[in-house]
N, C-alpha and C. Protein backbone atom coordinates (compact mmCIF):
# COMPACT_ATOMS: atom_id res chain seq x y z
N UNK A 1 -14.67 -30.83 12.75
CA UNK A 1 -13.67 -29.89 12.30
C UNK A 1 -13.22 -29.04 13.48
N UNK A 2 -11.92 -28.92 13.82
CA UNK A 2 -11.38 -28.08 14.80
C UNK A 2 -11.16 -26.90 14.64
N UNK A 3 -11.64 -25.78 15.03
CA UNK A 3 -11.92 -24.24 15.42
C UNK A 3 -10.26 -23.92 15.53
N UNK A 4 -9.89 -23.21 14.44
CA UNK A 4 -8.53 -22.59 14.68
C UNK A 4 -8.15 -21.29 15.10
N UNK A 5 -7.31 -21.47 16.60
CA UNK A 5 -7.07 -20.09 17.42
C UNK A 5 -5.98 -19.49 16.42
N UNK A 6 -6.22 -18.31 16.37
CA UNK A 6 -4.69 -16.97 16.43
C UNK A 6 -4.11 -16.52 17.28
N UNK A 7 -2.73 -16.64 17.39
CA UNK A 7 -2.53 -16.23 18.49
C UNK A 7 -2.50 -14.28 18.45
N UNK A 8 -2.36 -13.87 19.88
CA UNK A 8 -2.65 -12.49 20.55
C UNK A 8 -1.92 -11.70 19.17
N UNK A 9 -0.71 -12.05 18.59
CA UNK A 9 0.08 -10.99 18.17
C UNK A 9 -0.50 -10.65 16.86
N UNK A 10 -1.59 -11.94 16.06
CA UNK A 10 -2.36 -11.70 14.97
C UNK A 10 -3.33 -10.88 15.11
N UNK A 11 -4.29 -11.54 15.94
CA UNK A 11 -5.17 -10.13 16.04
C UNK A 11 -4.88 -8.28 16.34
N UNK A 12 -3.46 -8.20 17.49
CA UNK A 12 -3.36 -7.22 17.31
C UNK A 12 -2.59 -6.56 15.93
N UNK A 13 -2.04 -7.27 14.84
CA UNK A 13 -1.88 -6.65 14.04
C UNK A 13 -3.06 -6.66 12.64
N UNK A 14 -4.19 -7.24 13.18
CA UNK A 14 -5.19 -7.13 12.03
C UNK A 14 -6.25 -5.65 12.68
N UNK A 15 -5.98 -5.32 13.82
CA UNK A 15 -6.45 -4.23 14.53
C UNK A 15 -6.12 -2.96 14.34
N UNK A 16 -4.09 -3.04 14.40
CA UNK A 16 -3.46 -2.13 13.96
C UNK A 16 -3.88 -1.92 11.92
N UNK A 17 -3.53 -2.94 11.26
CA UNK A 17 -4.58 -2.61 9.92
C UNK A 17 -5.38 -1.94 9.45
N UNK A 18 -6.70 -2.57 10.47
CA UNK A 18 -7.31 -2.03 10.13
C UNK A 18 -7.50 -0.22 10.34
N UNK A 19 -6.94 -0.22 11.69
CA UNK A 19 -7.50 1.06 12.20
C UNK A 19 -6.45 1.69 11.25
N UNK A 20 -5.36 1.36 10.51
CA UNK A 20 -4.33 2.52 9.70
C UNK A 20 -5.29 2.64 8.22
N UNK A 21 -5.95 1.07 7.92
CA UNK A 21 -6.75 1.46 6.18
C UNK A 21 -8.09 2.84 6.88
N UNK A 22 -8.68 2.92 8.00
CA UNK A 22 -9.67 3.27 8.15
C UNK A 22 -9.54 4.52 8.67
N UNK A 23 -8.50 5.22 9.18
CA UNK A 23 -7.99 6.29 9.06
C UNK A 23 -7.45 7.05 8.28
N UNK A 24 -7.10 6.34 7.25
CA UNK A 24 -6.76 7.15 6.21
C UNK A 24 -7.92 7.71 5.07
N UNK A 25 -9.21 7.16 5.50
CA UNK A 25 -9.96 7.52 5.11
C UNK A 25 -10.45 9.04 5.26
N UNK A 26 -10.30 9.13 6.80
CA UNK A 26 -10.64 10.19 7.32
C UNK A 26 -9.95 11.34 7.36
N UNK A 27 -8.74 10.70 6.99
CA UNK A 27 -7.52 11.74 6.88
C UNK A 27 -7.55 12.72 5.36
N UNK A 28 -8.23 11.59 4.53
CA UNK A 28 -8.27 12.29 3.46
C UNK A 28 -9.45 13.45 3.11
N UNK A 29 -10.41 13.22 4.28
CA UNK A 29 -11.91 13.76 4.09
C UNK A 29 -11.29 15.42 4.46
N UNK A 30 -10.47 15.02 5.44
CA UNK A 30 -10.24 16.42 6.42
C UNK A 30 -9.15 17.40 5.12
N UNK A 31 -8.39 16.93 4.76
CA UNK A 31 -7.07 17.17 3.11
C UNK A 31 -7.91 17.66 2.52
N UNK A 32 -9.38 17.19 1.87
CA UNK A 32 -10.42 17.93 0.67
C UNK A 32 -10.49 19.82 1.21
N UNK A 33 -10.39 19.87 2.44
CA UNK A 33 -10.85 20.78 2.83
C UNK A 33 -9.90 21.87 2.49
N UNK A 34 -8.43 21.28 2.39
CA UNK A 34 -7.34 22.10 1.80
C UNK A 34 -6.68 22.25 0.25
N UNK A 35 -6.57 20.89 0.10
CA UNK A 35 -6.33 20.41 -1.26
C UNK A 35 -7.59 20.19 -2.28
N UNK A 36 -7.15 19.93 -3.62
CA UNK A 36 -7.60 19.06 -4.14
C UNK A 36 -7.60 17.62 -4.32
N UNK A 37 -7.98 16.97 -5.13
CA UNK A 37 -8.39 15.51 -5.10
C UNK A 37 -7.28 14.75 -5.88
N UNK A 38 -6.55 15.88 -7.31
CA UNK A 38 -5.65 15.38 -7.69
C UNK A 38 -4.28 15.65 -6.94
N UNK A 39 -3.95 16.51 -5.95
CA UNK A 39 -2.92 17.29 -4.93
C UNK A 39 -2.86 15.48 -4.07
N UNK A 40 -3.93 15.55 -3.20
CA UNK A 40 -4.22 14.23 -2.20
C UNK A 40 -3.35 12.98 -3.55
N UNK A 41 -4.29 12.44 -4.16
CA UNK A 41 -3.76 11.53 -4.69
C UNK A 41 -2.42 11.50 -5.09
N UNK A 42 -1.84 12.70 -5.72
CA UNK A 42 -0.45 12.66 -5.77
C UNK A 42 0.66 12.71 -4.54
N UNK A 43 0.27 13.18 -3.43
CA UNK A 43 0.66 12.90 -2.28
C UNK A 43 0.59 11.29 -1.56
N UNK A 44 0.03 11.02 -2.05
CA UNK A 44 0.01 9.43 -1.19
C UNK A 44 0.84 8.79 -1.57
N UNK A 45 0.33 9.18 -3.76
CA UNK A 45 1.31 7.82 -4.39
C UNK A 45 3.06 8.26 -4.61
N UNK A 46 3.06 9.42 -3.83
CA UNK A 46 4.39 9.80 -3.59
C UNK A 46 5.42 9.38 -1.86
N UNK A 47 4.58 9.19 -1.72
CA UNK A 47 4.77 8.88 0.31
C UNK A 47 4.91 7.69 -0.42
N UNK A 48 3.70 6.79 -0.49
CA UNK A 48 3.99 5.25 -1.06
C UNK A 48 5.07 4.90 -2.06
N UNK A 49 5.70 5.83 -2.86
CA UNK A 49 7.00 5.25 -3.87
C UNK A 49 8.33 5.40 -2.76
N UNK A 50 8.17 7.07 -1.96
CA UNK A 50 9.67 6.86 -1.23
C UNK A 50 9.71 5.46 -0.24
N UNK A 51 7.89 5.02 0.57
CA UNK A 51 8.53 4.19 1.55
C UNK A 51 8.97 3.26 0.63
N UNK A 52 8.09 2.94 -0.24
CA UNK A 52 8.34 1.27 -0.85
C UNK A 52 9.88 1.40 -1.64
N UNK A 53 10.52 2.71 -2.20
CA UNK A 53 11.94 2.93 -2.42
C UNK A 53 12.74 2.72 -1.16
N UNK A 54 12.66 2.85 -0.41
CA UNK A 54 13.04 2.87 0.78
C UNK A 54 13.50 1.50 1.62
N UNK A 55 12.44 0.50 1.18
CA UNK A 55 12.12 -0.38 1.80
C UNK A 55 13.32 -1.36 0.76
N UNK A 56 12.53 -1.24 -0.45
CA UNK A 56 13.78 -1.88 -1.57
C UNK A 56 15.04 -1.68 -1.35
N UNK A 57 15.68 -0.24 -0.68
CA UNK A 57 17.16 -0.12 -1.11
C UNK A 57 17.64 -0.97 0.63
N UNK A 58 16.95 -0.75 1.40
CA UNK A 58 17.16 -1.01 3.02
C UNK A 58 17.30 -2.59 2.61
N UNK A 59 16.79 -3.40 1.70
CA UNK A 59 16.70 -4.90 1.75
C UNK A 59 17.50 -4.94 0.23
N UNK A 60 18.26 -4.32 -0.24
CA UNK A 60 18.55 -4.39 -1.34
C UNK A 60 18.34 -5.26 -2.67
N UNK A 61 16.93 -4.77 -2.70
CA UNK A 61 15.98 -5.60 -3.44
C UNK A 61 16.77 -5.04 -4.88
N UNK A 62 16.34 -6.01 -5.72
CA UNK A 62 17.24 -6.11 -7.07
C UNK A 62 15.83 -6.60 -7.74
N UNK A 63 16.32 -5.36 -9.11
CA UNK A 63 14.70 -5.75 -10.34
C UNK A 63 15.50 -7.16 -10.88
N UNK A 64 16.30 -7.19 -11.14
CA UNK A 64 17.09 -8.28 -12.02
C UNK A 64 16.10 -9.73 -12.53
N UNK A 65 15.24 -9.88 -11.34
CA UNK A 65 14.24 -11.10 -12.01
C UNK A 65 13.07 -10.97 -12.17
N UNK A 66 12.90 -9.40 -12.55
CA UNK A 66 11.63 -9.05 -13.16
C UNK A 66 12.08 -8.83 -14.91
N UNK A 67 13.44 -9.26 -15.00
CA UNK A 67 13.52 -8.61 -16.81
C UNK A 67 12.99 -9.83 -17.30
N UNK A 68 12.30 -8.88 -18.53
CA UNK A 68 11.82 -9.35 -19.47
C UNK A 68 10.00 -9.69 -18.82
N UNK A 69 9.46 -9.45 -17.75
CA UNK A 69 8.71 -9.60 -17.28
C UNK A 69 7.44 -8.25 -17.40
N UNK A 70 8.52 -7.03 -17.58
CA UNK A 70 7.58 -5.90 -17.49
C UNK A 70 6.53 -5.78 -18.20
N UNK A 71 6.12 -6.07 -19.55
CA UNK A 71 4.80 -6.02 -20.24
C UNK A 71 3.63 -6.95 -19.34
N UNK A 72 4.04 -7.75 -19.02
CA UNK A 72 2.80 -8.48 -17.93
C UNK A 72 2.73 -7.91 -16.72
N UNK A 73 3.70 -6.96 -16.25
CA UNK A 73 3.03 -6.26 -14.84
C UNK A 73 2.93 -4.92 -15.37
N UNK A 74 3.34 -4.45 -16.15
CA UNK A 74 2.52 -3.42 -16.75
C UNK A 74 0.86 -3.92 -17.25
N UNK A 75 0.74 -4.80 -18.00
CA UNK A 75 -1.09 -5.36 -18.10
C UNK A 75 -1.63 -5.91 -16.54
N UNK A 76 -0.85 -5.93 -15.70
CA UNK A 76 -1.87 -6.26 -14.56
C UNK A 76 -2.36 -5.44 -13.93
N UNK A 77 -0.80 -4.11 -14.16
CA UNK A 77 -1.29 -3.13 -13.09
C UNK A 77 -2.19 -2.14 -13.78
N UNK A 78 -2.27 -2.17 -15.44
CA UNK A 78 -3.09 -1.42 -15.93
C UNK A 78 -4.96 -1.76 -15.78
N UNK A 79 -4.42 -3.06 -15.77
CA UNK A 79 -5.83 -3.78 -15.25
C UNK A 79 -6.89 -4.24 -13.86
N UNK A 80 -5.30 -3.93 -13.14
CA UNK A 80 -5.81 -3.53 -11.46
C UNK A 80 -6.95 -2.23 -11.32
N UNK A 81 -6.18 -1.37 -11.88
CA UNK A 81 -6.97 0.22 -11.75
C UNK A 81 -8.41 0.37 -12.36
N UNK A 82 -8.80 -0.60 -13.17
CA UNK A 82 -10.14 -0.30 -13.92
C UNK A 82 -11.14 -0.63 -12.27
């Protein structure tokens, strides 16, 4: 079986990854010290709706072939969170 290389530009973006999931760890430790826990969490998942709004209108992403679809990503995402 042949050993499969990545090239340079993979690893540095599994580097950049990681070091952004693993900082935000720390980012949040240092936030407790100001905020609360429900303040933090509502801050993130608010940063995370404008980029990902953001990102949708910049690529003019269209719900159009999610209709009729929403009750099953509503049960996935209710079922993600447990």
């Amino acid at each position: 079986m042949a050993v499969r290389r990545f090239p340079l530009a993979s690893w540095l973006w599994l580097v950049l990854l990681a070091g952004t999931w693993g900082t935000s760890y720390a980012l949040v430790e240092l936030a407790l010290v100001s905020f609360s826990p429900v303040q933090i969490t509502f801050g993130r998942i608010a940063v995370g709706a404008v980029f990902i709004g953001g990102v949708f209108l910049f690529r003019r992403f269209s719900f159009d072939e999610f209709r009729g679809k929403w009750p099953a990503l509503m049960a996935m995402a209710a079922f993600g969170m447990v």
